[in-house]
Protein backbone atom coordinates (compact mmCIF):
# COMPACT_ATOMS: atom_id res chain seq x y z
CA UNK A 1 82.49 -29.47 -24.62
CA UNK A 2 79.78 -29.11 -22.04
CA UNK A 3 75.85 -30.60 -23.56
CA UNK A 4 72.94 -29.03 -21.35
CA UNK A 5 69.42 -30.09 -21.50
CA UNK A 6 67.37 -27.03 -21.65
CA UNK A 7 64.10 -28.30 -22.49
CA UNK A 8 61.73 -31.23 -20.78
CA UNK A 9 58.45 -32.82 -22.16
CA UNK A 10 56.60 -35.47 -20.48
CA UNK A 11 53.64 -37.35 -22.30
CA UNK A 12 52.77 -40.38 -20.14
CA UNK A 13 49.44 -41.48 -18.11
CA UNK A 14 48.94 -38.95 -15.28
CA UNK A 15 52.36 -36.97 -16.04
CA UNK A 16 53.15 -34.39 -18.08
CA UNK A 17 55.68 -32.30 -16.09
CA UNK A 18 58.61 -33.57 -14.72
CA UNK A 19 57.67 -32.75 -11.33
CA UNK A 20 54.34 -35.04 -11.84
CA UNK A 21 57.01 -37.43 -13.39
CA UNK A 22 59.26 -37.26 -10.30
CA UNK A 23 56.01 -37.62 -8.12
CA UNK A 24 53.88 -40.41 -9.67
CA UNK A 25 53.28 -43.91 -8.17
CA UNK A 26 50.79 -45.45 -10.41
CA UNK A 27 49.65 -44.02 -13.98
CA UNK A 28 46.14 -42.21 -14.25
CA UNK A 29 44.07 -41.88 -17.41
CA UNK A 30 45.80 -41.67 -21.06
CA UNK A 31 47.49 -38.98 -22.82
CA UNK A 32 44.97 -37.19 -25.13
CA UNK A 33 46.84 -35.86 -28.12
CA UNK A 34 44.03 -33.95 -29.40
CA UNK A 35 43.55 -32.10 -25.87
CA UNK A 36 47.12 -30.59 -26.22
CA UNK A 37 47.32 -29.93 -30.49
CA UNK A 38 44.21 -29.90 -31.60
CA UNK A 39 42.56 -32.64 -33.97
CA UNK A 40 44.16 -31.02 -37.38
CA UNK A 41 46.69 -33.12 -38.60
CA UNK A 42 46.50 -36.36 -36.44
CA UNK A 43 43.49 -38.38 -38.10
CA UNK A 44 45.94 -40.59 -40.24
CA UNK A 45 48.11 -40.80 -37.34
CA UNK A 46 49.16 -43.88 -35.52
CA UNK A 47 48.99 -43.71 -31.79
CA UNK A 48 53.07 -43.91 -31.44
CA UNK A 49 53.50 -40.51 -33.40
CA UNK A 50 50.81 -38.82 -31.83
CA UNK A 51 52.36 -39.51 -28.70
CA UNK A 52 55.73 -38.93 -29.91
CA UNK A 53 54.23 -35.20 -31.27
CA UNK A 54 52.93 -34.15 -27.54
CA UNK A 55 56.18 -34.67 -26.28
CA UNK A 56 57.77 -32.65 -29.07
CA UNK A 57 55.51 -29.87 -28.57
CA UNK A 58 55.60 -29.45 -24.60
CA UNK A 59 59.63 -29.70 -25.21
CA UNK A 60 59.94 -26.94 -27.30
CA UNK A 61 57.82 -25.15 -25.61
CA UNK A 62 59.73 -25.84 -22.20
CA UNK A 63 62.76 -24.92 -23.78
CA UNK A 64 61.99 -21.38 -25.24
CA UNK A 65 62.02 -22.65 -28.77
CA UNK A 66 58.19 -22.67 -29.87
CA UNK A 67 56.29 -19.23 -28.90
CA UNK A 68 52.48 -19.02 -30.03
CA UNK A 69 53.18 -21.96 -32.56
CA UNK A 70 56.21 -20.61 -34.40
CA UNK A 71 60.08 -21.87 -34.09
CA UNK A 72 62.06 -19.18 -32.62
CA UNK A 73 65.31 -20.98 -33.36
CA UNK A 74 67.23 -21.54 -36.93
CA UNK A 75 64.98 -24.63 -38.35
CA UNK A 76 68.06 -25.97 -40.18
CA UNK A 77 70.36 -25.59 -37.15
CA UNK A 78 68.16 -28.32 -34.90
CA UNK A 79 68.09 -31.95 -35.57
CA UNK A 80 65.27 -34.60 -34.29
CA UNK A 81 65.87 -37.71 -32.44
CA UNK A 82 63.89 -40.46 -31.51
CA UNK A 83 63.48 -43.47 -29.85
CA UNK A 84 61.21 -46.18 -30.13
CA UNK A 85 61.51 -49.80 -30.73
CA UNK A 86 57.70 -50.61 -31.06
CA UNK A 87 56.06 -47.67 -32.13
CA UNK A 88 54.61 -48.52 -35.45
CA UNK A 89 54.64 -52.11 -35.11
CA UNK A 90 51.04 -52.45 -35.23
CA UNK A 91 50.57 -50.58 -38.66
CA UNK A 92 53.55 -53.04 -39.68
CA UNK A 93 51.40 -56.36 -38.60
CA UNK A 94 48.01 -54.83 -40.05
CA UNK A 95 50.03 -54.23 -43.42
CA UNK A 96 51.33 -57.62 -43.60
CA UNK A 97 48.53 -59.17 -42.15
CA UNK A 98 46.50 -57.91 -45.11
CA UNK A 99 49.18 -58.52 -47.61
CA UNK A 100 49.20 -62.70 -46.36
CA UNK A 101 45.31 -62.62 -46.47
CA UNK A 102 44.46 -61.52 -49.82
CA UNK A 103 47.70 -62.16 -51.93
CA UNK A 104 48.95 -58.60 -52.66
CA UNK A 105 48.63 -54.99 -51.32
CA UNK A 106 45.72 -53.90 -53.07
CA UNK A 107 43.72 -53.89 -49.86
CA UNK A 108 45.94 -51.86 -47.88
CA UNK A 109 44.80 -48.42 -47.10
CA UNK A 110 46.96 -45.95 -48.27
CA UNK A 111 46.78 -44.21 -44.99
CA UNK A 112 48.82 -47.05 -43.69
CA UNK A 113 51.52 -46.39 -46.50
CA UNK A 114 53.98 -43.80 -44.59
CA UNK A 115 52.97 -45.32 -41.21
CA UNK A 116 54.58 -48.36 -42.05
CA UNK A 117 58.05 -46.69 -42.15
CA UNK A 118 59.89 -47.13 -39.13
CA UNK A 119 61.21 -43.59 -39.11
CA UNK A 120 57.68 -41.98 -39.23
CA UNK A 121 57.65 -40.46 -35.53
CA UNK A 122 61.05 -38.46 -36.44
CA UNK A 123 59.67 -37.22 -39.60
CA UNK A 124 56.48 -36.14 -38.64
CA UNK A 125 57.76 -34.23 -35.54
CA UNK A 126 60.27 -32.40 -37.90
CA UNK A 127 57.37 -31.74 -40.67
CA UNK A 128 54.89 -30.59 -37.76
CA UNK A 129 57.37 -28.40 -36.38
CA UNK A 130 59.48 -27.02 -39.39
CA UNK A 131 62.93 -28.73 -37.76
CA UNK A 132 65.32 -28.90 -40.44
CA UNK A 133 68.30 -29.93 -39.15
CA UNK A 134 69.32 -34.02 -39.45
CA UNK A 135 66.80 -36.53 -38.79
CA UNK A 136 67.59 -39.94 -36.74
CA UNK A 137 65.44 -42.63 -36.01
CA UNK A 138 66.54 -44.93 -33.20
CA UNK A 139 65.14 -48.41 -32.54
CA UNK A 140 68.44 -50.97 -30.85
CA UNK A 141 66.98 -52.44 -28.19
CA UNK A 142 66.83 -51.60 -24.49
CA UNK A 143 69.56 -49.27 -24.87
CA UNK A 144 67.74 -47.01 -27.79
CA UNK A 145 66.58 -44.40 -25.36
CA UNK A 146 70.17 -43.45 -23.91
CA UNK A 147 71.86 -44.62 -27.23
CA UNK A 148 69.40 -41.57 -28.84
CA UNK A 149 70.72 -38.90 -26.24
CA UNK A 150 74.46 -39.96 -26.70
CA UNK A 151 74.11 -39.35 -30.36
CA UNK A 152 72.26 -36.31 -29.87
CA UNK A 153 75.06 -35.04 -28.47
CA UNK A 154 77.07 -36.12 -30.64
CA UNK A 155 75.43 -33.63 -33.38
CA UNK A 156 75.81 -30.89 -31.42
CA UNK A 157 79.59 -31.28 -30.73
CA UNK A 158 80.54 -31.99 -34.33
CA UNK A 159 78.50 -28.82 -35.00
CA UNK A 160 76.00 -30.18 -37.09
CA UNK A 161 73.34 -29.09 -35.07
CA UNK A 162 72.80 -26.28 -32.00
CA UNK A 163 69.75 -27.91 -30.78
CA UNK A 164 68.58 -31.44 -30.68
CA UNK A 165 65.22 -32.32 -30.29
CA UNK A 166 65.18 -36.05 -28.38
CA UNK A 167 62.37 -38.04 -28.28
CA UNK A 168 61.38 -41.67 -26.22
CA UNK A 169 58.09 -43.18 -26.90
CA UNK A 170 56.37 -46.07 -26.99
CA UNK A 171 52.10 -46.96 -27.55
CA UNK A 172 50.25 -49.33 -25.45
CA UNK A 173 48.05 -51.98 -28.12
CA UNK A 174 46.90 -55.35 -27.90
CA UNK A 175 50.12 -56.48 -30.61
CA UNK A 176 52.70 -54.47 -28.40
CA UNK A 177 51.46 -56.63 -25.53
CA UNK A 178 51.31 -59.17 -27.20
CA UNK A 179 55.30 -58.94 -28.04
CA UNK A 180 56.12 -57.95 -24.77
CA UNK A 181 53.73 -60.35 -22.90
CA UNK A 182 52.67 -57.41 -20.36
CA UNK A 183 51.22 -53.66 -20.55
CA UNK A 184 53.35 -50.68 -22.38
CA UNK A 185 54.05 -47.14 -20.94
CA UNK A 186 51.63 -45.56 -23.67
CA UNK A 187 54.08 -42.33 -23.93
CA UNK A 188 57.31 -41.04 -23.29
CA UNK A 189 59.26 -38.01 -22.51
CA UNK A 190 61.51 -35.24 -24.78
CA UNK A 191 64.20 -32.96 -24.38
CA UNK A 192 66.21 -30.62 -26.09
CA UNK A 193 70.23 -30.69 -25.94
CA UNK A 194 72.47 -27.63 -26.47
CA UNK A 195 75.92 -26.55 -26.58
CA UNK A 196 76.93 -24.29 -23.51
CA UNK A 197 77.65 -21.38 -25.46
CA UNK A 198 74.33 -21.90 -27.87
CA UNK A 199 72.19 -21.81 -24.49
CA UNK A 200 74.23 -18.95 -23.15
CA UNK A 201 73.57 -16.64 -26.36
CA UNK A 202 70.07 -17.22 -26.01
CA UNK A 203 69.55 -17.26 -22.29
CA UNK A 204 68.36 -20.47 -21.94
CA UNK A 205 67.15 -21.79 -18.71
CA UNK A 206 69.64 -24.91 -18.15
CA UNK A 207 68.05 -28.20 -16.12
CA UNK A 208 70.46 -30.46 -16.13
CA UNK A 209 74.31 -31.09 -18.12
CA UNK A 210 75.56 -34.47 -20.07
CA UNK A 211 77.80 -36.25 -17.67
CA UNK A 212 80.04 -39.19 -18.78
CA UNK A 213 78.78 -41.82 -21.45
CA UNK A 214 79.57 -45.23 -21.53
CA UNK A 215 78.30 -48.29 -23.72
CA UNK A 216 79.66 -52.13 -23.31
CA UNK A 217 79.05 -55.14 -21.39
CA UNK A 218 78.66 -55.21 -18.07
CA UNK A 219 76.28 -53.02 -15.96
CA UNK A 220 78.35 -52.58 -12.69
CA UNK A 221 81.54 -52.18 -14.86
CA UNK A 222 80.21 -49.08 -16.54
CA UNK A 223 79.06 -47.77 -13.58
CA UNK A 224 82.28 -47.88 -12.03
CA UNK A 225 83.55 -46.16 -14.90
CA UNK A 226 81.49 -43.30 -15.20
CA UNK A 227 81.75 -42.88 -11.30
CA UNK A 228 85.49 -42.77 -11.72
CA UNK A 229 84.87 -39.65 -14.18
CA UNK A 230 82.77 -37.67 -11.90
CA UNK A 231 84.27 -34.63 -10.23
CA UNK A 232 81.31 -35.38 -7.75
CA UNK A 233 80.12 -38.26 -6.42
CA UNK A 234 76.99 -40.07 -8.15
CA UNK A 235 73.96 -39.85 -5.35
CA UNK A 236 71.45 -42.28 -7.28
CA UNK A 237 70.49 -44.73 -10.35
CA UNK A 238 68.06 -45.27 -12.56
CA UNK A 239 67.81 -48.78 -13.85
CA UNK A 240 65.47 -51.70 -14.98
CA UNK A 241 64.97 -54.39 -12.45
CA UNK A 242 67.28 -56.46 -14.92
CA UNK A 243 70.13 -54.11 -13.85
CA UNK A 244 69.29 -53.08 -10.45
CA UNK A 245 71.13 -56.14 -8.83
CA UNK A 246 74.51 -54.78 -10.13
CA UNK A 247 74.41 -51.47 -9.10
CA UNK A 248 75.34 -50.15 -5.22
CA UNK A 249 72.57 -50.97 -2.94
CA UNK A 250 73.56 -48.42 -0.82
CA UNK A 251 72.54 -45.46 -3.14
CA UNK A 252 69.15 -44.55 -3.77
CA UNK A 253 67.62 -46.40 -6.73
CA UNK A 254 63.91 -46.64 -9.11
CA UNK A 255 63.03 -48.82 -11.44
CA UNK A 256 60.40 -46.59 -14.23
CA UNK A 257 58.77 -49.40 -15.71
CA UNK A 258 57.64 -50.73 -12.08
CA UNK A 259 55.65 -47.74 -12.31
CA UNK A 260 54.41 -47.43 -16.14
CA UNK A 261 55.28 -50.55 -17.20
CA UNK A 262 57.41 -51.42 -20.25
CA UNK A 263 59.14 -48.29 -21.67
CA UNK A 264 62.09 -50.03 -24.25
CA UNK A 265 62.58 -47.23 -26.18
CA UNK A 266 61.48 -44.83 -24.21
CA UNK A 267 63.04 -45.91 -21.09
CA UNK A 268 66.91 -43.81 -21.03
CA UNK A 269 64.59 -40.74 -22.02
CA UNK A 270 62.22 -40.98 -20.00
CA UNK A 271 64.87 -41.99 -16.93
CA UNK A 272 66.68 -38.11 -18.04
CA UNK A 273 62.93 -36.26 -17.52
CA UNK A 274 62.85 -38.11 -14.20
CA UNK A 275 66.19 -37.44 -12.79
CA UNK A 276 65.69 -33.65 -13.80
CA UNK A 277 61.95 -33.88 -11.86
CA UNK A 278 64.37 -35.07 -8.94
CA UNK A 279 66.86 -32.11 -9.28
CA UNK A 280 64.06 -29.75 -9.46
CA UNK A 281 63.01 -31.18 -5.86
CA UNK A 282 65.11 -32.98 -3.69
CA UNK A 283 68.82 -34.36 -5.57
CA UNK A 284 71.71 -32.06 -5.83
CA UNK A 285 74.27 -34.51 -7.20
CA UNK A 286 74.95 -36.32 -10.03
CA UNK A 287 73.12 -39.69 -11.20
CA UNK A 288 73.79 -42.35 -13.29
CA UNK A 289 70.87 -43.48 -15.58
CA UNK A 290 71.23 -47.44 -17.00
CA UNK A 291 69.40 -48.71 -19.84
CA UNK A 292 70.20 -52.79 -20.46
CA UNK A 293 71.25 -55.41 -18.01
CA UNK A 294 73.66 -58.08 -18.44
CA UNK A 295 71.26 -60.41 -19.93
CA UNK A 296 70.62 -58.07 -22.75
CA UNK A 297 72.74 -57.75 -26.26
CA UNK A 298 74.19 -54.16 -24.63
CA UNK A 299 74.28 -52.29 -21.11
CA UNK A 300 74.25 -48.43 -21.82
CA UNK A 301 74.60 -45.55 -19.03
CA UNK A 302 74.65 -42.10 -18.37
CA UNK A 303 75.23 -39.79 -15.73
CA UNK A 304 72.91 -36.55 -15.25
CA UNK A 305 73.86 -33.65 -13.48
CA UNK A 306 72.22 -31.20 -12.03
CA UNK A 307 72.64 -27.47 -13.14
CA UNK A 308 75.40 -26.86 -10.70
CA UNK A 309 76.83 -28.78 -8.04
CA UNK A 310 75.00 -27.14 -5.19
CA UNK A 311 71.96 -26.59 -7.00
CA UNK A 312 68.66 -27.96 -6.55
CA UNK A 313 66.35 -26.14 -9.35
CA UNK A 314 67.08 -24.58 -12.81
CA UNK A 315 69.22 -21.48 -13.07
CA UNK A 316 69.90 -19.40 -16.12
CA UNK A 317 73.17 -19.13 -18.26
């Protein structure tokens, strides 16, 4: 069963288009979530699901699905996914934070109730956009990001689902650094998955298909897996410097978070909306996206292909 990605929506520092994703050497400025919603609705929010909400937005509005703010798609038939292993970690240290200082929770704001859940940024992109369909929260480890596409897909081809909504994000605070000992990415990236024949009906513009999947030990081992799949042969990686060294030298290769810093969740999503920036430019074969090195509890890859093999842009199905 062929899974195409048929929506893209970048949220990070300086990008938010895949071609300013596939172009961008250093990040510039923050997102500003208010600049692209409006204030209503994101006073109580933390910064994770604001971010997470701008990405939802542009990607359903990439994708056809959201015209002049209303869902022109069967709410119940499209599921939400997202990635993120830090986003509300801060609300979760304030909250226990208070909770050590003064002996019980009267003190803690009630604002900080539902933040404090770790599937908030799912939830509150399905409630703010009137998705329906099932609801997954993803938060693994390096992997998350791809590990949230493959079971995207997933949906769709048991039929649960005709669209799913994917979401990588991650906020940049002084306790995420702290964890991470360096700066965060401060955003992420979106897309929306579909069934072939779901995209066909509607006319979808297609930007890229679901290669091969793989998820084990051992980064060059799935690589040589996946390549072993392809009809075509892969023309690039994406990988974290942590994987880089086990991957062919010879192909082209770029490392995200040498750019934006540390994406964890966010990375294997953010690695699709860059690969597709590249098809809409310059790559007409497939690529192979890794999330997790060999150090790490789990290597997961991808490969992402570009609308057709000779293409180099989107084309309609």
């Amino acid at each position: 069963m062929r899974i195409f990605v048929t929506g893209v929506g970048v949220a990070l520092p300086g990008a938010d288009s895949t071609a300013a994703l596939a172009a961008a050497r250093q990040p510039e400025g923050a997102v500003e979530p208010a600049a692209v919603l409006g204030k209503k609705g994101l006073r109580y929010k933390d910064r994770a699901t604001q971010l997470g909400l701008v990405a939802g937005y542009r990607v359903l509005t990439d994708a056809g699905l959201l015209k002049d703010g209303e869902l022109t798609a069967d709410s119940s038939r499209v599921a939400v996914l997202v990635s993120s292993n830090l986003g509300n970690v801060d609300t979760v240290c304030r909250v226990a934070r208070t909770i050590s200082d003064e002996g019980s929770t009267r003190g803690l704001s009630p604002m900080d109730t539902p933040n404090a859940s770790s599937n908030i940024i799912a939830s509150e992109i399905a409630i703010r956009f009137g998705l329906h369909g099932p609801n997954l929260m993803v938060c693994n480890g390096p992997t998350s990001g791809l590990d949230a596409v493959r079971w995207g897909a997933a949906l769709l081809r048991s039929g649960r689902a005709d669209q799913a909504v994917v979401v990588g994000v991650e906020p940049d605070n002084e306790i995420v650094r702290e964890l991470v000992g360096g700066p965060v990415a401060d955003g992420g990236a979106a897309l929306v998955l579909e069934r072939a024949e779901v995209a066909g009906a509607r006319g979808a513009t297609v930007r890229a298909e679901i290669g091969g999947q793989v998820r084990g030990a051992g980064v060059a081992r799935n690589f040589a897996r996946l390549a072993a799949g392809e009809p075509a042969a892969l023309v690039g990686w994406f990988a974290p410097a942590g994987a880089a060294g086990s991957l062919p030298a010879e192909l082209p290769g770029h490392d995200l978070a040498a750019i934006w810093g540390e994406l964890s969740g966010a990375l294997g999503v953010v690695q699709c909306a860059a690969a597709i920036g590249a098809f809409d430019t310059r790559t007409d074969g497939p690529v192979c996206l890794v999330a997790g090195g060999d150090e790490d509890d789990g290597s997961a890859a991808l490969v992402l292909r570009p609308p057709a093999p000779t293409a180099s842009g989107p084309v309609a199905v």
